[in-house]
PDB file of N, CA and C in Angstrom:
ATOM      1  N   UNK A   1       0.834  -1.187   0.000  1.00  0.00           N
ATOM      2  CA  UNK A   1       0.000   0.000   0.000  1.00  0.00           C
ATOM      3  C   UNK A   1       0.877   1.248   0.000  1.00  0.00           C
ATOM      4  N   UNK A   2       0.711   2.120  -0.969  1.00  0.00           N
ATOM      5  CA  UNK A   2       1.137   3.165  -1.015  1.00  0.00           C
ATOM      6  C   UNK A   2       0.615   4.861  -0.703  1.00  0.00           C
ATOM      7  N   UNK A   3       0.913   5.642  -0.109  1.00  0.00           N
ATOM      8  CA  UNK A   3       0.326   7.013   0.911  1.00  0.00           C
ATOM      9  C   UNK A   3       0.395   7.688  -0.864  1.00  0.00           C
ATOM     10  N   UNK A   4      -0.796   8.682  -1.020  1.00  0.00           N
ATOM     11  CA  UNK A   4      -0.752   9.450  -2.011  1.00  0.00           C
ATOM     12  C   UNK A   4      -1.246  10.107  -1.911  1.00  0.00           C
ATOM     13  N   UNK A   5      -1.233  11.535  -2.930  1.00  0.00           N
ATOM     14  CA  UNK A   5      -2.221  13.078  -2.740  1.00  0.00           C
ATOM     15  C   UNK A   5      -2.747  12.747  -3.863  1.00  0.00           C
ATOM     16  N   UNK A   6      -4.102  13.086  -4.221  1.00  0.00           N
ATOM     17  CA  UNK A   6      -5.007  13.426  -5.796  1.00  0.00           C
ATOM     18  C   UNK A   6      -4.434  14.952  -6.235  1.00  0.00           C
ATOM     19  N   UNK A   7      -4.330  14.692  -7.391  1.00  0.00           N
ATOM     20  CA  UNK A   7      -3.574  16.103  -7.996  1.00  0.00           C
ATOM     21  C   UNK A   7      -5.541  16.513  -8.890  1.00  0.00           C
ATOM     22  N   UNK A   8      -5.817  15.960  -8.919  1.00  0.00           N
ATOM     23  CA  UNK A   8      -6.904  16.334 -10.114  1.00  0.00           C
ATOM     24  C   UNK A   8      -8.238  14.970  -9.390  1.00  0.00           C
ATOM     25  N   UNK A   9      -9.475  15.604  -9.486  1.00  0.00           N
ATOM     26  CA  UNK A   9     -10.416  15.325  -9.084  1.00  0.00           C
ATOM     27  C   UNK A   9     -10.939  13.865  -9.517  1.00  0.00           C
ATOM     28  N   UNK A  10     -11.178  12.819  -8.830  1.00  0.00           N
ATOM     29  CA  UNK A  10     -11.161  11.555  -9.090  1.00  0.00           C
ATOM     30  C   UNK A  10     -12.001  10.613  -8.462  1.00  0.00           C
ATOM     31  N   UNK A  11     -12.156   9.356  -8.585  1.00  0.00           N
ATOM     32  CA  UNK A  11     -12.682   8.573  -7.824  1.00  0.00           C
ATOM     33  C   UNK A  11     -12.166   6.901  -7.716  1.00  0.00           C
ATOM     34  N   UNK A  12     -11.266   6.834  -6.850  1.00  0.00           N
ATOM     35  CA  UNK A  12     -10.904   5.788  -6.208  1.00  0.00           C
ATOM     36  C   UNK A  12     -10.917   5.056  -5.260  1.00  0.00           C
ATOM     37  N   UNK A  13     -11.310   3.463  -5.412  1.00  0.00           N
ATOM     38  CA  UNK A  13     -11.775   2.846  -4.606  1.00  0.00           C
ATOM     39  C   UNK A  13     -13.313   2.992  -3.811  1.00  0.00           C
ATOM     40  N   UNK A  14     -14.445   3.912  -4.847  1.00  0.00           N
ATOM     41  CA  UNK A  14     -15.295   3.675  -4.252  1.00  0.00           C
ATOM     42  C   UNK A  14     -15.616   5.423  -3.217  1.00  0.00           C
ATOM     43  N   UNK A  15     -14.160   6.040  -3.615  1.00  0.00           N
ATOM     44  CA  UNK A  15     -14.497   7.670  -2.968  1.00  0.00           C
ATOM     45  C   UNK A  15     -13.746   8.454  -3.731  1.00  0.00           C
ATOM     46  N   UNK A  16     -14.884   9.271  -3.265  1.00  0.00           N
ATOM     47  CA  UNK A  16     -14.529  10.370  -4.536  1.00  0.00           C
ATOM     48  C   UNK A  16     -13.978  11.363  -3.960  1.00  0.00           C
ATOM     49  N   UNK A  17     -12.667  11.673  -5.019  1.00  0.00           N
ATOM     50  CA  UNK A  17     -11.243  12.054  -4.612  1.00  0.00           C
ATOM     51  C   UNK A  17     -11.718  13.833  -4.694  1.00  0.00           C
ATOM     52  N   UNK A  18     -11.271  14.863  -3.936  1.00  0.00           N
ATOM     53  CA  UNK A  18     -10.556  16.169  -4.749  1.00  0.00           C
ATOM     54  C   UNK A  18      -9.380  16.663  -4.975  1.00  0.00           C
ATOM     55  N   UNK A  19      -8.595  17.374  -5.225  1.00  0.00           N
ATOM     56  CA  UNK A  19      -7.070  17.754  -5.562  1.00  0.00           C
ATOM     57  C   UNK A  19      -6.692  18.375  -4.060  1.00  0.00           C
ATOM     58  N   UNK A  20      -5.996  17.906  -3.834  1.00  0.00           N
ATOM     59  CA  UNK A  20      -5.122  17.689  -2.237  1.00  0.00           C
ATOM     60  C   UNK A  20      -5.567  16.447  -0.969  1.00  0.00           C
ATOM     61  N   UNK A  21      -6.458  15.336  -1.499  1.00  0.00           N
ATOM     62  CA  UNK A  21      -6.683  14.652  -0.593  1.00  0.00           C
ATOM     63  C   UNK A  21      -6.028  13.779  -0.727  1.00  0.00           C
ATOM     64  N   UNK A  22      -5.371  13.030   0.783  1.00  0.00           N
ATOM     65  CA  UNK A  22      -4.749  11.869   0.698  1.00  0.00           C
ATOM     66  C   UNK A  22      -4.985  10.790   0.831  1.00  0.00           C
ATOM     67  N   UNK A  23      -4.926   9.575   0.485  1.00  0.00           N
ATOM     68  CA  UNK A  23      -5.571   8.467   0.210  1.00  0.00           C
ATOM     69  C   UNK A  23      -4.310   7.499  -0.063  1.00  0.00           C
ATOM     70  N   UNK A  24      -4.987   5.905   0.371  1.00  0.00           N
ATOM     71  CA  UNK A  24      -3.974   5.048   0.156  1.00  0.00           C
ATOM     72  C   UNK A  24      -4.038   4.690  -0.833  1.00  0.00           C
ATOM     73  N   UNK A  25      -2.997   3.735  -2.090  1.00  0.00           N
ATOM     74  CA  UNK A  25      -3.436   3.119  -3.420  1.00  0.00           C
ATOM     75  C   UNK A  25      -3.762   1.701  -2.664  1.00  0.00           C
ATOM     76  N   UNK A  26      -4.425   1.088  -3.346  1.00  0.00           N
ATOM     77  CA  UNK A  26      -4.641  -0.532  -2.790  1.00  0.00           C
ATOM     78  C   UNK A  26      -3.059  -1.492  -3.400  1.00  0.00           C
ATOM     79  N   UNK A  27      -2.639  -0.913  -4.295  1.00  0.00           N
ATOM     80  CA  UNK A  27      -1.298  -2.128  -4.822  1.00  0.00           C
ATOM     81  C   UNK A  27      -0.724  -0.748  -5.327  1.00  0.00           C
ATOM     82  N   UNK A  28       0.816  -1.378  -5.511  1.00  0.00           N
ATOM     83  CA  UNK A  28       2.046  -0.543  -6.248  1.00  0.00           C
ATOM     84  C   UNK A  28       1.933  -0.216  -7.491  1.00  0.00           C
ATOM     85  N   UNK A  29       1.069  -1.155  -8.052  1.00  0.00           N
ATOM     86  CA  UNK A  29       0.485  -1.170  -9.743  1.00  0.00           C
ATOM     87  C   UNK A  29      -0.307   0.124  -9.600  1.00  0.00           C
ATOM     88  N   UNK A  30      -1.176   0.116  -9.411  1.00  0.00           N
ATOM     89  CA  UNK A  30      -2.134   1.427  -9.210  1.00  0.00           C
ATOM     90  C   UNK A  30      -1.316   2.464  -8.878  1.00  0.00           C
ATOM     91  N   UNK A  31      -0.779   2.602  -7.737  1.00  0.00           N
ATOM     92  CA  UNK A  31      -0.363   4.040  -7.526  1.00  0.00           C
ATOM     93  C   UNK A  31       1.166   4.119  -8.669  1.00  0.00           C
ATOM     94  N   UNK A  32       1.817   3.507  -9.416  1.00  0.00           N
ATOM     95  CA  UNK A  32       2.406   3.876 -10.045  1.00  0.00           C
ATOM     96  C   UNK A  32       1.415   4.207 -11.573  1.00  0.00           C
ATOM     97  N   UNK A  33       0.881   3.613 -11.801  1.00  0.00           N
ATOM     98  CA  UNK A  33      -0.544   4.175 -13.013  1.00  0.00           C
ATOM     99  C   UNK A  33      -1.202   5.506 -12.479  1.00  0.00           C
ATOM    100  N   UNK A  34      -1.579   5.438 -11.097  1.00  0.00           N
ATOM    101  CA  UNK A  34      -2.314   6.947 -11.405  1.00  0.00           C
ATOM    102  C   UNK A  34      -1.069   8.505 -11.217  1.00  0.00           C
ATOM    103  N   UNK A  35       0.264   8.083 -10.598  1.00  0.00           N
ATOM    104  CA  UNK A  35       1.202   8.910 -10.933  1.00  0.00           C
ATOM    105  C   UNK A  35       1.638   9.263 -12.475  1.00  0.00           C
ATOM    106  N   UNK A  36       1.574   8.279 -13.232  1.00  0.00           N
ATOM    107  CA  UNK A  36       2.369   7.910 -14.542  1.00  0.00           C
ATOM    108  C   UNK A  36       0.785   9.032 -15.182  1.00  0.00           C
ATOM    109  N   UNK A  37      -0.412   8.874 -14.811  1.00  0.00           N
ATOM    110  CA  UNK A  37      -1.846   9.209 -15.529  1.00  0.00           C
ATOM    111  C   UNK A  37      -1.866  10.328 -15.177  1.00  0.00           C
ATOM    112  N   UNK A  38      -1.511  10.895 -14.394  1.00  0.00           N
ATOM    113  CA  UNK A  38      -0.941  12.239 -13.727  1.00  0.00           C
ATOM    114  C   UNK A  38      -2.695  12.870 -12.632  1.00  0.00           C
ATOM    115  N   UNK A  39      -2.911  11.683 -12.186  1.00  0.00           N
ATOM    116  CA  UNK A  39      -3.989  11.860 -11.180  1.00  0.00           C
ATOM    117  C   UNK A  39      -3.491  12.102  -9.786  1.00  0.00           C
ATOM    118  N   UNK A  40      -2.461  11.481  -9.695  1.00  0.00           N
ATOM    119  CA  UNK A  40      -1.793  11.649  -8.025  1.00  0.00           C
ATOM    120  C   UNK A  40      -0.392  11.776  -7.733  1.00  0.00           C
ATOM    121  N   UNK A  41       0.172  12.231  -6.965  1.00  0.00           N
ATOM    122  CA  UNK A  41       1.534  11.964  -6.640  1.00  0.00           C
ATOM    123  C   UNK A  41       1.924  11.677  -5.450  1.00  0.00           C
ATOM    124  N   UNK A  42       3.281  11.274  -5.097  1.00  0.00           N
ATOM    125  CA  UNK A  42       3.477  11.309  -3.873  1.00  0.00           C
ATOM    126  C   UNK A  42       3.681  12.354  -2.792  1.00  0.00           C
ATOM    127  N   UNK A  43       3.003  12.397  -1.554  1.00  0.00           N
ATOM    128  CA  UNK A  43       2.452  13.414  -0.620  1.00  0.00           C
ATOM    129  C   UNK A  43       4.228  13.714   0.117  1.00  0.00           C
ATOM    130  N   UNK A  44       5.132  13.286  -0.320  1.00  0.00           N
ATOM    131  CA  UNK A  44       6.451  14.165  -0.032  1.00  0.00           C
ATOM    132  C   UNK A  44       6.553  16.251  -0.847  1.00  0.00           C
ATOM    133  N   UNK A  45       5.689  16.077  -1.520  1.00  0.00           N
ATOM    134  CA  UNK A  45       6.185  17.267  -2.278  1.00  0.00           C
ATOM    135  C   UNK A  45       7.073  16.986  -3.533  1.00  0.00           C
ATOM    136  N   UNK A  46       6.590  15.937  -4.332  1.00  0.00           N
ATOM    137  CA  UNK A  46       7.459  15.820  -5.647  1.00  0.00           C
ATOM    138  C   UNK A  46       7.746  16.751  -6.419  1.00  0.00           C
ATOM    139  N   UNK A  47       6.463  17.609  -6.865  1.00  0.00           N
ATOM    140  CA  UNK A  47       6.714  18.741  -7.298  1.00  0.00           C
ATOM    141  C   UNK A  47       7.699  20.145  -6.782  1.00  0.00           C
ATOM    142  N   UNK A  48       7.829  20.201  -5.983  1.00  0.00           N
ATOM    143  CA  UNK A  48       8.702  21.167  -5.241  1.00  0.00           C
ATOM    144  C   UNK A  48      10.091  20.912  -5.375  1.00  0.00           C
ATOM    145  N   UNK A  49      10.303  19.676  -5.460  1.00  0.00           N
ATOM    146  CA  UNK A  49      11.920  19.253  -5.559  1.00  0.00           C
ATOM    147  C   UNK A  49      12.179  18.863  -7.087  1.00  0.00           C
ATOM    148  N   UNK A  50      11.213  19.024  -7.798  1.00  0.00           N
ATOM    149  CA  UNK A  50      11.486  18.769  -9.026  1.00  0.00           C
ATOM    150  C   UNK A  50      11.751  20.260  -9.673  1.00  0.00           C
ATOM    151  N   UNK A  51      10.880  21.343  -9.214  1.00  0.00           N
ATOM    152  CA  UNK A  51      11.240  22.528  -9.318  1.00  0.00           C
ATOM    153  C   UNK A  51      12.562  22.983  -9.205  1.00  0.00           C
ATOM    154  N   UNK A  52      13.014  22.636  -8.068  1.00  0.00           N
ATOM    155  CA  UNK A  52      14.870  22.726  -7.650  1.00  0.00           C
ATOM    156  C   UNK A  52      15.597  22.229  -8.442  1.00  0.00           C
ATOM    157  N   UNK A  53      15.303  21.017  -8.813  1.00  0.00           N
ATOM    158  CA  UNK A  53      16.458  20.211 -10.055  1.00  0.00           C
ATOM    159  C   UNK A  53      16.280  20.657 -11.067  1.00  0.00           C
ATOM    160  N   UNK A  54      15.248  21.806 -10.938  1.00  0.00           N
ATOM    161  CA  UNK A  54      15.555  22.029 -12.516  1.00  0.00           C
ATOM    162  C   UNK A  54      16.137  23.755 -12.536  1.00  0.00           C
ATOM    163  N   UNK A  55      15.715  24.178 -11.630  1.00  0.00           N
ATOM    164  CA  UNK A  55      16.631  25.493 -11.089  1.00  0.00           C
ATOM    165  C   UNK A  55      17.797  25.478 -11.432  1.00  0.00           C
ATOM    166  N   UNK A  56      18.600  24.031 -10.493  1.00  0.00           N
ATOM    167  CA  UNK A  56      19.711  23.900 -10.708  1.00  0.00           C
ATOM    168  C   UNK A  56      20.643  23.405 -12.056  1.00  0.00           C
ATOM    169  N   UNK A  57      19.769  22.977 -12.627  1.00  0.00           N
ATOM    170  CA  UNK A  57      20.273  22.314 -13.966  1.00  0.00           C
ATOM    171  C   UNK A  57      20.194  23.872 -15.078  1.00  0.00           C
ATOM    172  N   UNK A  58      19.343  24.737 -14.900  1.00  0.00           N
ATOM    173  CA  UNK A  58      19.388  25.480 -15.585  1.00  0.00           C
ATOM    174  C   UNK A  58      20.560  26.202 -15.244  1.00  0.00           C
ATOM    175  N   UNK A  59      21.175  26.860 -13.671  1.00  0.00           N
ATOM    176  CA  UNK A  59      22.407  27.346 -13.609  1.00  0.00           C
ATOM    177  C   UNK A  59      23.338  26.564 -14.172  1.00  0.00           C
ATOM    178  N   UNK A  60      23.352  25.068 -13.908  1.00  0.00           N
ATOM    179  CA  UNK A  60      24.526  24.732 -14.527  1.00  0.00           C
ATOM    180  C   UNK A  60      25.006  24.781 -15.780  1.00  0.00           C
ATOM    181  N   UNK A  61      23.660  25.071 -16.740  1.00  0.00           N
ATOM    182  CA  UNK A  61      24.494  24.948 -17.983  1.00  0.00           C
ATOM    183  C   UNK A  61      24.602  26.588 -18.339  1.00  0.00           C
ATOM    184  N   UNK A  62      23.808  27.476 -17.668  1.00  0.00           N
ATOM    185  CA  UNK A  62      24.531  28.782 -17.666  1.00  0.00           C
ATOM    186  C   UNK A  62      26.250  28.637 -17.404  1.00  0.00           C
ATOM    187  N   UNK A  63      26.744  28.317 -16.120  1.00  0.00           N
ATOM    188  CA  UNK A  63      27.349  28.486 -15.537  1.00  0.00           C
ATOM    189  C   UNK A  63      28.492  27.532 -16.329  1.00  0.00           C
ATOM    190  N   UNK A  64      28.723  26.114 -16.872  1.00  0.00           N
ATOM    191  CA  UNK A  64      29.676  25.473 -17.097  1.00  0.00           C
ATOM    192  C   UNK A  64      29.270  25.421 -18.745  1.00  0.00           C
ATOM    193  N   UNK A  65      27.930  25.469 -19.299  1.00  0.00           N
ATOM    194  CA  UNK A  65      28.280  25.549 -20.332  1.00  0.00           C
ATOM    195  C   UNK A  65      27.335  24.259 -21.274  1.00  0.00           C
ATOM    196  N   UNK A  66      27.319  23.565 -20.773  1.00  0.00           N
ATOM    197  CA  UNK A  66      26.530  22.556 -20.934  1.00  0.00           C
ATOM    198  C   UNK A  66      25.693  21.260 -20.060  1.00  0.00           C
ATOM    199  N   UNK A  67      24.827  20.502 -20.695  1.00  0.00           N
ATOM    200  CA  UNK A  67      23.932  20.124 -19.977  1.00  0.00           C
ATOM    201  C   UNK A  67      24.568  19.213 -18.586  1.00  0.00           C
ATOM    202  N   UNK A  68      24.192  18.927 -17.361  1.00  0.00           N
ATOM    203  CA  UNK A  68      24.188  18.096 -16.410  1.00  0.00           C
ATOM    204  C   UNK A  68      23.994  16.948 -16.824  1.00  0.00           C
ATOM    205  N   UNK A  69      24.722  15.702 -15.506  1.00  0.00           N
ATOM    206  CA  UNK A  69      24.300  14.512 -15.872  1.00  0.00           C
ATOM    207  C   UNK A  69      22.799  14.380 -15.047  1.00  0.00           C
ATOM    208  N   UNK A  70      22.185  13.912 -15.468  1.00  0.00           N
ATOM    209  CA  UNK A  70      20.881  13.525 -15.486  1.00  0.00           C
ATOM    210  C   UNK A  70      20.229  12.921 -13.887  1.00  0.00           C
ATOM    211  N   UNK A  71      21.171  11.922 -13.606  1.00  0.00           N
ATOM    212  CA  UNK A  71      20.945  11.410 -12.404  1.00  0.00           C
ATOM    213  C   UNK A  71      21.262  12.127 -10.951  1.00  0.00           C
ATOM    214  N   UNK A  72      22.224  13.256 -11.587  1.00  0.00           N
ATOM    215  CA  UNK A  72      22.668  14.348  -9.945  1.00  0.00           C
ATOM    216  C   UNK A  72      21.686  14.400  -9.820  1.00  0.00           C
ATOM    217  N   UNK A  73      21.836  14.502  -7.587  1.00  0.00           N
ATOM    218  CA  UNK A  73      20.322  14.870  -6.996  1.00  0.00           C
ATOM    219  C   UNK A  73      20.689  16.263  -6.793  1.00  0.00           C
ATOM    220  N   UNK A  74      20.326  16.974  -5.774  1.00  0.00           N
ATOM    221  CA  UNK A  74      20.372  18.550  -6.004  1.00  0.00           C
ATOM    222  C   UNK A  74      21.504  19.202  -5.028  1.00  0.00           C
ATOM    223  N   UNK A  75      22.097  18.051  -4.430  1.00  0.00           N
ATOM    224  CA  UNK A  75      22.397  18.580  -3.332  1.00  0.00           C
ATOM    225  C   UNK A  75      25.121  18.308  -4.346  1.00  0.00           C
ATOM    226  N   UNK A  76      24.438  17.279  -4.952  1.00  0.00           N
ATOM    227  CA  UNK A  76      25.818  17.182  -5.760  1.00  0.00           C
ATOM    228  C   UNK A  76      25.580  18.317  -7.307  1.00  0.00           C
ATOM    229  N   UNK A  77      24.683  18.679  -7.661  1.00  0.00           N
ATOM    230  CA  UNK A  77      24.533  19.556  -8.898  1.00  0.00           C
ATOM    231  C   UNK A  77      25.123  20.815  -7.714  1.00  0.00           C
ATOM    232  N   UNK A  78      24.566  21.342  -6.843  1.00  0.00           N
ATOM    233  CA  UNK A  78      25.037  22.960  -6.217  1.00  0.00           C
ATOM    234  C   UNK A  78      26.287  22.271  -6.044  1.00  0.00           C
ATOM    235  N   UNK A  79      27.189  21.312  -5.351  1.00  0.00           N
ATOM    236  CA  UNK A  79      28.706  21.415  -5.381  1.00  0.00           C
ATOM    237  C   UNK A  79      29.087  21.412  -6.853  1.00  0.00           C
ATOM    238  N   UNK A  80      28.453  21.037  -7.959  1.00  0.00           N
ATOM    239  CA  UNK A  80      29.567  20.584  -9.516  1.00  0.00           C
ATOM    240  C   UNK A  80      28.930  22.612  -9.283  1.00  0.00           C
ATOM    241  N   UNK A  81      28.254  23.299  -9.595  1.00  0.00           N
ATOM    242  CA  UNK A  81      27.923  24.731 -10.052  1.00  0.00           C
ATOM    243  C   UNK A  81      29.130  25.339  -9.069  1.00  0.00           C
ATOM    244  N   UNK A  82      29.013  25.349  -7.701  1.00  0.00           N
ATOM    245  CA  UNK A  82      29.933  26.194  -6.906  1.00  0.00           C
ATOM    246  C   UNK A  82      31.841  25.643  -7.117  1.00  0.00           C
ATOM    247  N   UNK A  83      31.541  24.544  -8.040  1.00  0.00           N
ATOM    248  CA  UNK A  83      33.564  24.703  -7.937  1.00  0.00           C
ATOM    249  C   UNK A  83      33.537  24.902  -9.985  1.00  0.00           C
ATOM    250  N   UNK A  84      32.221  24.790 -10.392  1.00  0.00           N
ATOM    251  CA  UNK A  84      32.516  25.964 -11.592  1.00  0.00           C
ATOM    252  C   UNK A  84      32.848  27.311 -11.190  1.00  0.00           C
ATOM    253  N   UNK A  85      31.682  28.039 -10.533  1.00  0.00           N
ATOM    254  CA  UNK A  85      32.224  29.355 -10.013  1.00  0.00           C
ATOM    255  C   UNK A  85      33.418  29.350  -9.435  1.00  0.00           C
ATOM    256  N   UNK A  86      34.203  28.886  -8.866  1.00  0.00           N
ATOM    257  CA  UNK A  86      34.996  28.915  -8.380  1.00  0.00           C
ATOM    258  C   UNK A  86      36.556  28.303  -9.087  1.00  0.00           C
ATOM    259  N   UNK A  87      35.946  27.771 -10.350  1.00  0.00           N
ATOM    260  CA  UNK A  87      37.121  27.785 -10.977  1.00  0.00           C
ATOM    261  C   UNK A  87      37.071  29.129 -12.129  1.00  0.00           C
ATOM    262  N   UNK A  88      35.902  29.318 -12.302  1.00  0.00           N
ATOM    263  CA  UNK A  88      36.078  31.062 -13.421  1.00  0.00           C
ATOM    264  C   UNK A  88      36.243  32.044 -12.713  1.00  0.00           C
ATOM    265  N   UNK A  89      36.421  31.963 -11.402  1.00  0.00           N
ATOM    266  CA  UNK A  89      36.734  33.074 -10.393  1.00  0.00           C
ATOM    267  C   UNK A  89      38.758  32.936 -10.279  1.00  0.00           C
ATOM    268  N   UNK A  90      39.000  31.612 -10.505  1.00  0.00           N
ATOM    269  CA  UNK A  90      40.470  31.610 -10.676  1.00  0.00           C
ATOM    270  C   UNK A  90      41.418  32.648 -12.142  1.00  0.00           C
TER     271      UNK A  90
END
């Protein structure tokens, strides 16, 4: 069983969902289908940290020039940006 928020108004399992309620999925199948369907996400704040990685990916290719590797989380993209700055500051 997986913890989830409804992003968009729905009805699962028999209740009917609105956009910010949380609810369990009954199997991993489901809650990866209604993420993938873009009905729900996970109630960490996915969106918010996806916002950041992309903050940061946009400085970096300001900053070094070209694109990031893909898999940095956000916290190794701000060290690769700050020892760019810090090598065009040399």
């Amino acid at each position: 069983m997986t913890d989830l928020v409804a992003k968009k108004s729905m009805t699962y399992a028999t209740r009917r969902l609105m956009p910010g309620d949380p609810f369990v999925a009954r199997t991993t199948a489901d809650a990866r289908a209604l993420i993938a369907i873009g009905k729900a996400g996970r109630p960490d704040g996915d969106g918010e940290q996806k916002a950041e990685l992309d903050d940061l990916r946009a400085e970096y290719v300001k900053v070094v020039g070209k694109r990031p590797f893909h898999g940095w989380d956000a916290a190794t993209l701000q060290e690769k940006v700050a020892e760019a700055k810090e090598a065009k500051a040399d």
